[in-house]
Protein backbone atom coordinates (compact mmCIF):
# COMPACT_ATOMS: atom_id res chain seq x y z
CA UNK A 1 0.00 0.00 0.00
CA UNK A 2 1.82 3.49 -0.46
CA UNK A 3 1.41 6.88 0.94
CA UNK A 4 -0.91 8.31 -1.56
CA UNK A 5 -3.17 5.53 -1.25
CA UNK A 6 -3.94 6.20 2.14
CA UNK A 7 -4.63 10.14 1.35
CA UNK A 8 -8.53 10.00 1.10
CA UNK A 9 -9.33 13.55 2.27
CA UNK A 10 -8.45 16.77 0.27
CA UNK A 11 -7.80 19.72 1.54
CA UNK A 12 -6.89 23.61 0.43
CA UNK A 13 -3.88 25.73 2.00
CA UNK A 14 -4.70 29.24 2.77
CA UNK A 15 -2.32 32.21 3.15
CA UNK A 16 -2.02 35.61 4.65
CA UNK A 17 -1.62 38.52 2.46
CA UNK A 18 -2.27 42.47 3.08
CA UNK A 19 -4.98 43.56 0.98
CA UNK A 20 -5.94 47.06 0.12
CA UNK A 21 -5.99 49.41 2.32
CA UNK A 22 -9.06 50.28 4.48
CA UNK A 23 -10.43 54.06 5.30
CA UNK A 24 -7.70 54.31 7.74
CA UNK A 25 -5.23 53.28 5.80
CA UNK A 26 -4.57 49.85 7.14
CA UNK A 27 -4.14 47.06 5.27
CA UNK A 28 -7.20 44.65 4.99
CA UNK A 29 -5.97 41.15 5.92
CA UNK A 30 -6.97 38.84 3.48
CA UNK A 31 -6.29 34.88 2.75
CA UNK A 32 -5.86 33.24 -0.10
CA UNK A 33 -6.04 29.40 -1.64
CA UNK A 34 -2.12 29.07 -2.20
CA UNK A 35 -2.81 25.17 -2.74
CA UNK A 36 -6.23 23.71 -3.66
CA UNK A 37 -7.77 20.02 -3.94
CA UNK A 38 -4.35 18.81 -2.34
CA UNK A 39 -4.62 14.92 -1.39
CA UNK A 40 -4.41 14.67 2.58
CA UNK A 41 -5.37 12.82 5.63
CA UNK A 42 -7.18 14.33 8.78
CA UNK A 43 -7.08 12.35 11.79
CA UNK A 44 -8.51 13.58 15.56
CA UNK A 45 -5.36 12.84 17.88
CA UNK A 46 -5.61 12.60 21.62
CA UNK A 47 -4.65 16.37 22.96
CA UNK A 48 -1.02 16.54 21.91
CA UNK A 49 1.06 19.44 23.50
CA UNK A 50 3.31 21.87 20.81
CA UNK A 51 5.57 24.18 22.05
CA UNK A 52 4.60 27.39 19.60
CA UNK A 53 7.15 29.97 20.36
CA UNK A 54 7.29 30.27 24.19
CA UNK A 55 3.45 28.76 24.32
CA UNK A 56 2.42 25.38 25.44
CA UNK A 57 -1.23 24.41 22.93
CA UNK A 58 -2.88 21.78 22.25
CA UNK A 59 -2.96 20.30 19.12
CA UNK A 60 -6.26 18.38 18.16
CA UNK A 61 -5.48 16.93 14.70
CA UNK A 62 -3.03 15.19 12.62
CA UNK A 63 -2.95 16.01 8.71
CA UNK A 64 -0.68 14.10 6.15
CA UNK A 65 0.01 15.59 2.96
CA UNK A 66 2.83 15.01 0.41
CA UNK A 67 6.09 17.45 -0.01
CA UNK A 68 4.40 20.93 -0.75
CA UNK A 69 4.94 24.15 0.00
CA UNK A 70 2.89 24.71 3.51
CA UNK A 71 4.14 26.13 6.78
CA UNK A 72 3.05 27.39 10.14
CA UNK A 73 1.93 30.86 8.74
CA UNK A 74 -0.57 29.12 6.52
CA UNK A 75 -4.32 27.55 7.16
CA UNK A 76 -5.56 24.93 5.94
CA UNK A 77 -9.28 23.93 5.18
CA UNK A 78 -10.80 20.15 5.02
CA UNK A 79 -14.50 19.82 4.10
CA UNK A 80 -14.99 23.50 5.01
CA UNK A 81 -13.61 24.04 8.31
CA UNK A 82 -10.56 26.01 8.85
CA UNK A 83 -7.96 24.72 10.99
CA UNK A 84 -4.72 26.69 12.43
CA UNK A 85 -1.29 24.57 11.79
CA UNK A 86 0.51 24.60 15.13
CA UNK A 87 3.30 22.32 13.42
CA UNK A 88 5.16 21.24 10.61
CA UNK A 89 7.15 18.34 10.11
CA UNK A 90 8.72 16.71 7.49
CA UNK A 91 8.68 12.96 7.07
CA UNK A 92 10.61 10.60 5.05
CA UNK A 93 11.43 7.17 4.31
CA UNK A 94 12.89 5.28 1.66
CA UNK A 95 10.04 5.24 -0.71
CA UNK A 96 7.99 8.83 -0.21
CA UNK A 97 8.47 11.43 2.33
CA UNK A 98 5.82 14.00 3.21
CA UNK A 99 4.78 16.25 5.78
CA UNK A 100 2.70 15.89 9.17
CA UNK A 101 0.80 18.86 10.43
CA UNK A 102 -0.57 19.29 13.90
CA UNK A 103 -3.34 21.81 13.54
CA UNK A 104 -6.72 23.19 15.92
CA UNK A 105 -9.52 24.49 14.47
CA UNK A 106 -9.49 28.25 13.94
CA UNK A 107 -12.70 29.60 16.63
């Protein structure tokens, strides 16, 4: 059985950008689909602790998706719901390597 085959979710990664500017002159903050209808796999996990910067959170899912171009500043969304990556890590073995998120959902 190989990686892809077990990818039976898909998923789209959003990113920040700075949009036009508002009446005050700040920038509108906007996201984007960087990556759309990528393969993946969402899995609940059992209240995993991530350090993010000098913050302990808790990290309520798992995503696998192949080698792309995704990182902690990014969101992604699975069957419309928008989750916050907490994570990334690359994985690898001697066949495929990918990359395993640990995300929340963004409240």
């Amino acid at each position: 059985m190989s990686f892809d085959s077990l990818l039976i979710d898909t998923c789209t990664i959003r990113r920040y950008t700075e949009g036009a500017a508002d009446a005050y002159g700040k920038p509108a903050q906007t996201w984007y689909d960087h990556i759309t209808d990528e393969p993946c796999r969402l899995a609940a996990i059992a209240n995993r602790e991530v350090v993010v910067g000098a913050e302990v959170v808790i990290a309520d899912y798992d995503l696998f998706i192949g080698d792309v171009d995704v990182t902690e500043q990014d969101r992604i969304v699975v069957e419309e719901v928008t989750y916050a990556i907490l994570s990334v890590m690359l994985r690898k073995s001697f066949t495929s390597h990918h990359k395993e998120l640990l995300m929340r959902i963004v409240r």
